[in-house]
PDB file of N, CA and C in Angstrom:
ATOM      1  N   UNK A   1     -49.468  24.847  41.595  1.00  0.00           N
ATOM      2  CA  UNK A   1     -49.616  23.715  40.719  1.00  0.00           C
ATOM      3  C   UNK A   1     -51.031  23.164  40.855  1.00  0.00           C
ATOM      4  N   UNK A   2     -51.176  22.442  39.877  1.00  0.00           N
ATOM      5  CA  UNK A   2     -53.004  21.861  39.918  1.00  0.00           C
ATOM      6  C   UNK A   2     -53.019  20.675  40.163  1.00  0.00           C
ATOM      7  N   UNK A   3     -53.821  20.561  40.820  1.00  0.00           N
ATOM      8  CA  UNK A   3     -53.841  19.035  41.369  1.00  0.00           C
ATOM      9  C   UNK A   3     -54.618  18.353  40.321  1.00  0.00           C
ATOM     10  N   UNK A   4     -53.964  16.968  40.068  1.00  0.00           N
ATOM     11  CA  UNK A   4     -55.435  15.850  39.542  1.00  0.00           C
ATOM     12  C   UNK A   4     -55.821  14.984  39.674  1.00  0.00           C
ATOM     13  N   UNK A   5     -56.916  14.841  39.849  1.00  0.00           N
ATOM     14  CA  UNK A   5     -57.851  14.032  40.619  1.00  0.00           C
ATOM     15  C   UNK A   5     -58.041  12.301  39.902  1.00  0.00           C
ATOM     16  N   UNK A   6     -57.824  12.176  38.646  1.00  0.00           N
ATOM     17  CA  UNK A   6     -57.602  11.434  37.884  1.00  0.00           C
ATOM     18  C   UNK A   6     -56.524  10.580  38.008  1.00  0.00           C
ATOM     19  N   UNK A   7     -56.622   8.923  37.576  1.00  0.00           N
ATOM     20  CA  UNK A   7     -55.395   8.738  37.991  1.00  0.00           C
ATOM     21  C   UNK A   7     -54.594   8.914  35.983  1.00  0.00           C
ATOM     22  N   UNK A   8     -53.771   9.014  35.965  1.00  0.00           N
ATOM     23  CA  UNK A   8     -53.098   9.405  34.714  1.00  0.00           C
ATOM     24  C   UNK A   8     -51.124   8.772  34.923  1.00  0.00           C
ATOM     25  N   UNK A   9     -50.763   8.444  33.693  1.00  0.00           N
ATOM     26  CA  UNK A   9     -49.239   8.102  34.037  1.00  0.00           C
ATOM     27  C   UNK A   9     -48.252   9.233  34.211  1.00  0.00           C
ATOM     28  N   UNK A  10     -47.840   9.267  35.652  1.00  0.00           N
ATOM     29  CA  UNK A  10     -46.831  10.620  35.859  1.00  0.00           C
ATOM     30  C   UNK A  10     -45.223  10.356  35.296  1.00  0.00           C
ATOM     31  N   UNK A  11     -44.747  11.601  35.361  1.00  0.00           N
ATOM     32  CA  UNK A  11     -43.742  11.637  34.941  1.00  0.00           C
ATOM     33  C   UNK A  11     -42.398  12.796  35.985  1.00  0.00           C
ATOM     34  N   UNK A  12     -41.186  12.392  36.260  1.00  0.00           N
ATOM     35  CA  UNK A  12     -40.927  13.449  36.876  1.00  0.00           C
ATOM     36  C   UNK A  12     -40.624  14.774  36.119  1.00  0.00           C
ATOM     37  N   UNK A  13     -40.531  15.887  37.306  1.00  0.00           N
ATOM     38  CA  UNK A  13     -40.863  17.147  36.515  1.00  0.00           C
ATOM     39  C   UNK A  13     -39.344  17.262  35.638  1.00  0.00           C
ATOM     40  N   UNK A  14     -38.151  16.771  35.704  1.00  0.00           N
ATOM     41  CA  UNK A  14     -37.265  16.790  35.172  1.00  0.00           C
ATOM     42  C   UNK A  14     -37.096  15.810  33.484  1.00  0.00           C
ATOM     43  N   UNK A  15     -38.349  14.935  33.532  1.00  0.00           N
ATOM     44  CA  UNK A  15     -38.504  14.778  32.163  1.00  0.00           C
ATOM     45  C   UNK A  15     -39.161  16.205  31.415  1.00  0.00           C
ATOM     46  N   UNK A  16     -40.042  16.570  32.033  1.00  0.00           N
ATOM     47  CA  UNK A  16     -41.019  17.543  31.535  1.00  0.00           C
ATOM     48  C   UNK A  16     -40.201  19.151  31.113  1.00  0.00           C
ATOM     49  N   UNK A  17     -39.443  19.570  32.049  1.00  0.00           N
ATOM     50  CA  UNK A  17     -38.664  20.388  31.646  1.00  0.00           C
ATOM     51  C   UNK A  17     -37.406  20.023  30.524  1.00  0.00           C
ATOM     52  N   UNK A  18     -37.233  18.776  30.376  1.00  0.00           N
ATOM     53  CA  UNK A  18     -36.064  18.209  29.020  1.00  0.00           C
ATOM     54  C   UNK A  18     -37.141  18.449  27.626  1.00  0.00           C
ATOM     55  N   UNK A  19     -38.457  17.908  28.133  1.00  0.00           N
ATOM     56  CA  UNK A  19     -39.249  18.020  26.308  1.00  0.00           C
ATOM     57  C   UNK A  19     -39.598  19.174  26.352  1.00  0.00           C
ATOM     58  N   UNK A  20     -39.705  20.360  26.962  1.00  0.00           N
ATOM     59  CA  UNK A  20     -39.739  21.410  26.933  1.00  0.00           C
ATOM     60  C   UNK A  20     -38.451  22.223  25.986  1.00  0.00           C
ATOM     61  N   UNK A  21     -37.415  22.020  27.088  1.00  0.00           N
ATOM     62  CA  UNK A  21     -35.948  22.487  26.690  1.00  0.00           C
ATOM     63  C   UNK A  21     -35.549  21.705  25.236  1.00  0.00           C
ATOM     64  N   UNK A  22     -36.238  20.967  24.755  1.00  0.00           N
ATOM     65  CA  UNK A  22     -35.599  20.225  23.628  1.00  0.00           C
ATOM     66  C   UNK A  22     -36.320  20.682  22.688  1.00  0.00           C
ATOM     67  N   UNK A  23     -37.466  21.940  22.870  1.00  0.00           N
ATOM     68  CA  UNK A  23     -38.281  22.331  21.007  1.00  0.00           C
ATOM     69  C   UNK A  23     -36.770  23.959  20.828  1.00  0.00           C
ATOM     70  N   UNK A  24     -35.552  23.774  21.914  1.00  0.00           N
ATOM     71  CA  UNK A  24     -34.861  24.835  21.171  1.00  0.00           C
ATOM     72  C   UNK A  24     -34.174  24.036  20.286  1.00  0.00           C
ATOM     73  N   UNK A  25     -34.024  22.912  19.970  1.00  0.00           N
ATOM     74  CA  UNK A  25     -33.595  21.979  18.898  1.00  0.00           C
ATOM     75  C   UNK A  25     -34.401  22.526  17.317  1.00  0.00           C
ATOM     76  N   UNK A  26     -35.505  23.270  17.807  1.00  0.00           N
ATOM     77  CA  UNK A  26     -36.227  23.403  16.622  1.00  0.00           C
ATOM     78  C   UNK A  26     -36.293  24.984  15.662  1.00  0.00           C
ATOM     79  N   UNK A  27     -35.590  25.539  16.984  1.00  0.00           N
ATOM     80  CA  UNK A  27     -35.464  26.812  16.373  1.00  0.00           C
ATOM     81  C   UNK A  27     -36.525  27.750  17.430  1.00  0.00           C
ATOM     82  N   UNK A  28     -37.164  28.801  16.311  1.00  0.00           N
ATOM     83  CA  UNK A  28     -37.687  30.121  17.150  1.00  0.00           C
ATOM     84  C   UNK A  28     -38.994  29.354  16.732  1.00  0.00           C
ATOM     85  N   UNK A  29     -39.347  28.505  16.897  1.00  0.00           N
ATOM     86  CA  UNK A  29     -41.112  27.966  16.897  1.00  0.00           C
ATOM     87  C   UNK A  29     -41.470  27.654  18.089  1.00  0.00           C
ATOM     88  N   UNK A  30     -40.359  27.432  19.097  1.00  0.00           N
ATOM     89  CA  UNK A  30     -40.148  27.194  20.314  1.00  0.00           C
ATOM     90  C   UNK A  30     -41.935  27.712  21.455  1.00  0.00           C
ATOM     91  N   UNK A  31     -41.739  29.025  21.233  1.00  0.00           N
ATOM     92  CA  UNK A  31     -42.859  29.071  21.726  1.00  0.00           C
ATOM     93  C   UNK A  31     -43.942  29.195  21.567  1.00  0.00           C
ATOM     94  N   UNK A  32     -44.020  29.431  19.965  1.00  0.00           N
ATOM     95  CA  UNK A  32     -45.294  29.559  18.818  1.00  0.00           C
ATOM     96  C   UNK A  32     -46.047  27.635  19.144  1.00  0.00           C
ATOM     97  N   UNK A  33     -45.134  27.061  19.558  1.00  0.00           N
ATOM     98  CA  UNK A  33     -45.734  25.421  19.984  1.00  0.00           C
ATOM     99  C   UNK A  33     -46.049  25.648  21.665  1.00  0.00           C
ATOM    100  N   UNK A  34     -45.657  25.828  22.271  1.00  0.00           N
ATOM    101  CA  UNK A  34     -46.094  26.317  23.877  1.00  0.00           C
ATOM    102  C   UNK A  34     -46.796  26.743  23.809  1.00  0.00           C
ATOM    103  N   UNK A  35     -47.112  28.028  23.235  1.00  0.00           N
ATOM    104  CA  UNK A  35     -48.589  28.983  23.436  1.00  0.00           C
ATOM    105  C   UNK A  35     -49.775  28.445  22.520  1.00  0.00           C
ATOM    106  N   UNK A  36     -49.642  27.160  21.845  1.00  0.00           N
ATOM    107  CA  UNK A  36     -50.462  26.663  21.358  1.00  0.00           C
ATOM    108  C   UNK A  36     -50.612  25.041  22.360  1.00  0.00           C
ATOM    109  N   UNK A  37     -50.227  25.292  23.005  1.00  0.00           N
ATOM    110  CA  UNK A  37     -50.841  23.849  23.810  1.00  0.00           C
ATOM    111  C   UNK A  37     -51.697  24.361  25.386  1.00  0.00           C
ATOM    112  N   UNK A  38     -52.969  23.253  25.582  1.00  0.00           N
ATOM    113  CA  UNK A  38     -53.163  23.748  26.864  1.00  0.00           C
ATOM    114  C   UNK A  38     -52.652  22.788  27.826  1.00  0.00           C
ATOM    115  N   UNK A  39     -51.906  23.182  29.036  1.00  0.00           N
ATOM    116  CA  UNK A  39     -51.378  22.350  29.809  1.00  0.00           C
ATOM    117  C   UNK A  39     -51.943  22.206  31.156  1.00  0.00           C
ATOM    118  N   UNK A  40     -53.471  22.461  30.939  1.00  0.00           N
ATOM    119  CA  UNK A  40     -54.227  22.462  31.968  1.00  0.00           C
ATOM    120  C   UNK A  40     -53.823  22.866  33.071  1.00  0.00           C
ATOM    121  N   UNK A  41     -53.853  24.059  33.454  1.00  0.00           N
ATOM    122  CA  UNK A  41     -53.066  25.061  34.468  1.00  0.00           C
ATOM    123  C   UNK A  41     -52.006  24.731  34.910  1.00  0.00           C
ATOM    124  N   UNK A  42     -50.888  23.799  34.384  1.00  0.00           N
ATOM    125  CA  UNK A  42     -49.682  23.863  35.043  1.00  0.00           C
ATOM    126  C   UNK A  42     -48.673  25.320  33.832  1.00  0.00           C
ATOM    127  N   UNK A  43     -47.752  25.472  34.847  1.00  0.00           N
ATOM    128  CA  UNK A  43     -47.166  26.411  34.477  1.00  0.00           C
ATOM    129  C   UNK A  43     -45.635  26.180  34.124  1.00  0.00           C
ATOM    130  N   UNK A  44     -45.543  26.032  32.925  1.00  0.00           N
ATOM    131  CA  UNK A  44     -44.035  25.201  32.529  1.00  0.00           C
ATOM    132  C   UNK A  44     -42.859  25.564  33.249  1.00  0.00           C
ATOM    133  N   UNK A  45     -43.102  27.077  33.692  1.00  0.00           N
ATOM    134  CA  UNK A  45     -41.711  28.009  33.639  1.00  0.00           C
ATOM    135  C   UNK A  45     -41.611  27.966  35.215  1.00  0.00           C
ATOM    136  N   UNK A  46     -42.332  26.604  36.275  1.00  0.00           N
ATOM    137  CA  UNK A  46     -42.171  26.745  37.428  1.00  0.00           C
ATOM    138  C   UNK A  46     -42.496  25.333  37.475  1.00  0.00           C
ATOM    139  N   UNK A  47     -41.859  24.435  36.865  1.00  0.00           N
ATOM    140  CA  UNK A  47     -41.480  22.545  37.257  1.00  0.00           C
ATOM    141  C   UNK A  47     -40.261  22.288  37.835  1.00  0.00           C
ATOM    142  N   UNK A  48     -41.162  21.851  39.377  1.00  0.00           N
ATOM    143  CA  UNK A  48     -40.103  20.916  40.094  1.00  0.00           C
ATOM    144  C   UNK A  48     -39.617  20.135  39.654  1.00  0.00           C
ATOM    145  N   UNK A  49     -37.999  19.886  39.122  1.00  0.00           N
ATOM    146  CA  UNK A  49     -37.369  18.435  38.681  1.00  0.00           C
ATOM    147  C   UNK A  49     -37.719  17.538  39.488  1.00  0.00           C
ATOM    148  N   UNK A  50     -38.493  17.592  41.293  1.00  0.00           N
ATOM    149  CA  UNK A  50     -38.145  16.159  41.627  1.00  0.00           C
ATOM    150  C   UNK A  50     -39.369  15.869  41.796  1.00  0.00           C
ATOM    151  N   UNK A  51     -40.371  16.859  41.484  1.00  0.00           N
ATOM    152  CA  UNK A  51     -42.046  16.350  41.911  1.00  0.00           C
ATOM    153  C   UNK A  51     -42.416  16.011  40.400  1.00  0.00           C
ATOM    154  N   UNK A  52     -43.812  14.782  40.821  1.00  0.00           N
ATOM    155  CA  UNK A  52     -44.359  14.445  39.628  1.00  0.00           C
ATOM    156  C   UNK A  52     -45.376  14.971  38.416  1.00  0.00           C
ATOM    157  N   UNK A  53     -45.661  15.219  37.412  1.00  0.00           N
ATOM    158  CA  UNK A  53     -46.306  15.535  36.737  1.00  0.00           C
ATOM    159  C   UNK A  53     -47.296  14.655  35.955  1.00  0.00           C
ATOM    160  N   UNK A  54     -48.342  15.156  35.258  1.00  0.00           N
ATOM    161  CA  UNK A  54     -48.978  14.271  34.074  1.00  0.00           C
ATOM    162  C   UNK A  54     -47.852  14.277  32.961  1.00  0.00           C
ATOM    163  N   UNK A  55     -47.906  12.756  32.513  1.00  0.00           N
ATOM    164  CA  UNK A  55     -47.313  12.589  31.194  1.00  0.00           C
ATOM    165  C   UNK A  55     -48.006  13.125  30.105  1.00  0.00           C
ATOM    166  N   UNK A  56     -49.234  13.416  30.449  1.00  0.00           N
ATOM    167  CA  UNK A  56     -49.471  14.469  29.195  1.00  0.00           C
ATOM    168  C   UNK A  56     -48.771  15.548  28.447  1.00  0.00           C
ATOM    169  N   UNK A  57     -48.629  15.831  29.393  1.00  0.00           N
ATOM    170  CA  UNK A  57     -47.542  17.761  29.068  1.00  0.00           C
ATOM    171  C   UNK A  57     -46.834  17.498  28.138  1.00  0.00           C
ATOM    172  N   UNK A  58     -45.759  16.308  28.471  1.00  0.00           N
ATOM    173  CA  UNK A  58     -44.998  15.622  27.714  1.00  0.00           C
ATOM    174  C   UNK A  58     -45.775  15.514  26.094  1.00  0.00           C
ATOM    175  N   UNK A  59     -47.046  14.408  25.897  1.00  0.00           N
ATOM    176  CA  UNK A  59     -47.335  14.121  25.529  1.00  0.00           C
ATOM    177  C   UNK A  59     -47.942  15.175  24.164  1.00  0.00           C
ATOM    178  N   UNK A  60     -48.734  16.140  24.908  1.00  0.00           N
ATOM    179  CA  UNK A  60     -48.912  17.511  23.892  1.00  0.00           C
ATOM    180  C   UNK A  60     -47.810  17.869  23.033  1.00  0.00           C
ATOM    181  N   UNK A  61     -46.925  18.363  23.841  1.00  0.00           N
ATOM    182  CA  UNK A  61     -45.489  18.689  23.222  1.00  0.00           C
ATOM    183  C   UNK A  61     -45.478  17.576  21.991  1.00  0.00           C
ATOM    184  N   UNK A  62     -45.376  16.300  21.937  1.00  0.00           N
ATOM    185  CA  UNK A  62     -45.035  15.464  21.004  1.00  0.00           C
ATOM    186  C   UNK A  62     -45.730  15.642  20.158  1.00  0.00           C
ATOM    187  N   UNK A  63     -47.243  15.808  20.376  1.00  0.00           N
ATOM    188  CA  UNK A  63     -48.548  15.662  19.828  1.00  0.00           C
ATOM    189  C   UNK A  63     -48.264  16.965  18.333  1.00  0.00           C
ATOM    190  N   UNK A  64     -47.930  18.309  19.057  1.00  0.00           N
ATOM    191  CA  UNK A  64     -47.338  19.154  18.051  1.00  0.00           C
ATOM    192  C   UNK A  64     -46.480  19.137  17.540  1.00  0.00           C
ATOM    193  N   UNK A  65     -45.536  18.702  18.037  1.00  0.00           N
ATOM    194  CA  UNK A  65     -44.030  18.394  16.934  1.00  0.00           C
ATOM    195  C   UNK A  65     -44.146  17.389  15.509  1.00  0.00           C
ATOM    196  N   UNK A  66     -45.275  16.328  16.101  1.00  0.00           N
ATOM    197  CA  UNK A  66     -45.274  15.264  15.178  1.00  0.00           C
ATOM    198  C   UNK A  66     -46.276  15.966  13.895  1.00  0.00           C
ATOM    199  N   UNK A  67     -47.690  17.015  14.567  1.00  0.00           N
ATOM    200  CA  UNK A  67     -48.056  17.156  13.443  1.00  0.00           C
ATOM    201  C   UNK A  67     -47.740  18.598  12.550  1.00  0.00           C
ATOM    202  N   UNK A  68     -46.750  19.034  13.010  1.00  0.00           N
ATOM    203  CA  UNK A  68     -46.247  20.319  12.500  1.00  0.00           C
ATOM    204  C   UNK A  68     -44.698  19.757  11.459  1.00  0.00           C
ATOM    205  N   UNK A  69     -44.104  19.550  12.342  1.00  0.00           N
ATOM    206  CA  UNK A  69     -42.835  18.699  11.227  1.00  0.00           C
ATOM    207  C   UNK A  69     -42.677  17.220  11.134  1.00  0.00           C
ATOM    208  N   UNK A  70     -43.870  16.404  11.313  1.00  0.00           N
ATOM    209  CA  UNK A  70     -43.291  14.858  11.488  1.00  0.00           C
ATOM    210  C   UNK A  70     -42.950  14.037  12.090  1.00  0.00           C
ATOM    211  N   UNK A  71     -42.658  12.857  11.690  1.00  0.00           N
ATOM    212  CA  UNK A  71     -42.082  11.791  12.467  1.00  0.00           C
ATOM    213  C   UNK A  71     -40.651  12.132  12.730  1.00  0.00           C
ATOM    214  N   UNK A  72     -39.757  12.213  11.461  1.00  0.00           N
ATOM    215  CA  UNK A  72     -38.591  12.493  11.771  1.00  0.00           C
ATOM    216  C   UNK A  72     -38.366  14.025  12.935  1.00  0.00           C
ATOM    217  N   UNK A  73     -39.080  14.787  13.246  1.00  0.00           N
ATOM    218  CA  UNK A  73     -38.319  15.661  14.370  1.00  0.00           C
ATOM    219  C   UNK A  73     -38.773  15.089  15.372  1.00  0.00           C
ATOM    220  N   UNK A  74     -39.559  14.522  15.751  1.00  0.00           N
ATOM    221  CA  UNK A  74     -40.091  13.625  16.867  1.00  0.00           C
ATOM    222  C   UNK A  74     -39.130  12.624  16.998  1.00  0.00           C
ATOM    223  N   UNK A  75     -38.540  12.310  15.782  1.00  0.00           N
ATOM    224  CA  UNK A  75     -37.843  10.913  16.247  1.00  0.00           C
ATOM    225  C   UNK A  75     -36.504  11.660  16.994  1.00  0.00           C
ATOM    226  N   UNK A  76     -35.759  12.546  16.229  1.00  0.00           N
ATOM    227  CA  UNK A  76     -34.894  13.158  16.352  1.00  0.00           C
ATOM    228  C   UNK A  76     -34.861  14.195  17.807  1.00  0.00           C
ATOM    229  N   UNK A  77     -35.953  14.620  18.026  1.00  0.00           N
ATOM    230  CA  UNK A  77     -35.946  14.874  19.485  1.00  0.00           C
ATOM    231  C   UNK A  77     -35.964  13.919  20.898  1.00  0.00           C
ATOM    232  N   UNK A  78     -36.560  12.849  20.309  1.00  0.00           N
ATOM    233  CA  UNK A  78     -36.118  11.751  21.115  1.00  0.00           C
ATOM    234  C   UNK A  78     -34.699  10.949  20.977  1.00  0.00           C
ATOM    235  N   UNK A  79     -34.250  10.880  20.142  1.00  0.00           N
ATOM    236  CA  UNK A  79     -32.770  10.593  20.077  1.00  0.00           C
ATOM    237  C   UNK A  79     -31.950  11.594  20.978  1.00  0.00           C
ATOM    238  N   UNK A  80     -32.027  12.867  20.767  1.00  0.00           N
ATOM    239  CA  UNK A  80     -31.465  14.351  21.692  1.00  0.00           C
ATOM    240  C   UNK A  80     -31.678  13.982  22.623  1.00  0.00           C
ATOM    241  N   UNK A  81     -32.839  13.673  23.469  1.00  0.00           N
ATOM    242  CA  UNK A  81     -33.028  13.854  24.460  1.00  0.00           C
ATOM    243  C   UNK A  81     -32.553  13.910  25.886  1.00  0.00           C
ATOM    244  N   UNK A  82     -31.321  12.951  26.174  1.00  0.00           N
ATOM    245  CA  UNK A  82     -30.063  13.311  27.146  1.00  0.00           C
ATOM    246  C   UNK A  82     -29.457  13.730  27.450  1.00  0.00           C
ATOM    247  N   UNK A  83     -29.366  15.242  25.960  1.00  0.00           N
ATOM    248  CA  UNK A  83     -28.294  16.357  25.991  1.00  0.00           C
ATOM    249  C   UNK A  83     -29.403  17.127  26.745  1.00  0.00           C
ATOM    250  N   UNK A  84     -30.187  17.413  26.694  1.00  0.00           N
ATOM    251  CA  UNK A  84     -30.997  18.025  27.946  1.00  0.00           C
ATOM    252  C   UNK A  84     -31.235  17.671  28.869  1.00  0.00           C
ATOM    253  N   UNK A  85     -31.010  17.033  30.267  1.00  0.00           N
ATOM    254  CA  UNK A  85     -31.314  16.240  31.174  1.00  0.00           C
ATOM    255  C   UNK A  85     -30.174  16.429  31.885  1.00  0.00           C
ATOM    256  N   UNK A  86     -30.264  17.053  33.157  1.00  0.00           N
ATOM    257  CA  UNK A  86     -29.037  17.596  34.260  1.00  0.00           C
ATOM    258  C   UNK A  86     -29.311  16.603  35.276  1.00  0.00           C
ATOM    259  N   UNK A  87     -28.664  15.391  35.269  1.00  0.00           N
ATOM    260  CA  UNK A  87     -28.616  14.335  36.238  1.00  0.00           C
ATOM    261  C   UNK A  87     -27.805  14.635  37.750  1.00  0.00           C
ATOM    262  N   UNK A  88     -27.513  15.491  37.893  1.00  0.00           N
ATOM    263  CA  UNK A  88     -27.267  15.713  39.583  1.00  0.00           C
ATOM    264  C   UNK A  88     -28.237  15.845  40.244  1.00  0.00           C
TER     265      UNK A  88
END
């Protein structure tokens, strides 16, 4: 994982893997939006649920959803968002 040196608002890695897990809400664009974001060397497919992350990651993810389909799938992925989220 990459460290940063910056201070930035974290997030735990178990949000980060839910906005991840939530572009299969969108279909097979799923990773055509992943391989178009840079997540500054973190590596999605290896987030600790209990360690912290940049809220960025998060933030990208949104950043493409909103300007590829809108407000409404943005809104609508945030409404979802609890059906992804394994609270044990």
């Amino acid at each position: 994982m990459k460290k940063n040196n910056t201070l930035e608002t974290q997030i735990k890695g178990l949000i980060a893997i839910s906005s991840v897990n939530q572009l299969d809400l969108l279909g097979n664009v799923k990773n055509d939006i992943l391989n178009s974001i840079d997540f500054g060397g973190y590596d999605l497919k290896n987030i600790d649920p209990k360690k912290y992350y940049p809220r960025s990651i998060r933030g990208k993810i949104h950043e493409q959803v909103l300007q590829r389909f809108g407000e409404s799938a943005l809104f609508y992925l945030g409404f979802k968002q609890f059906d992804f989220i394994d609270f044990k």
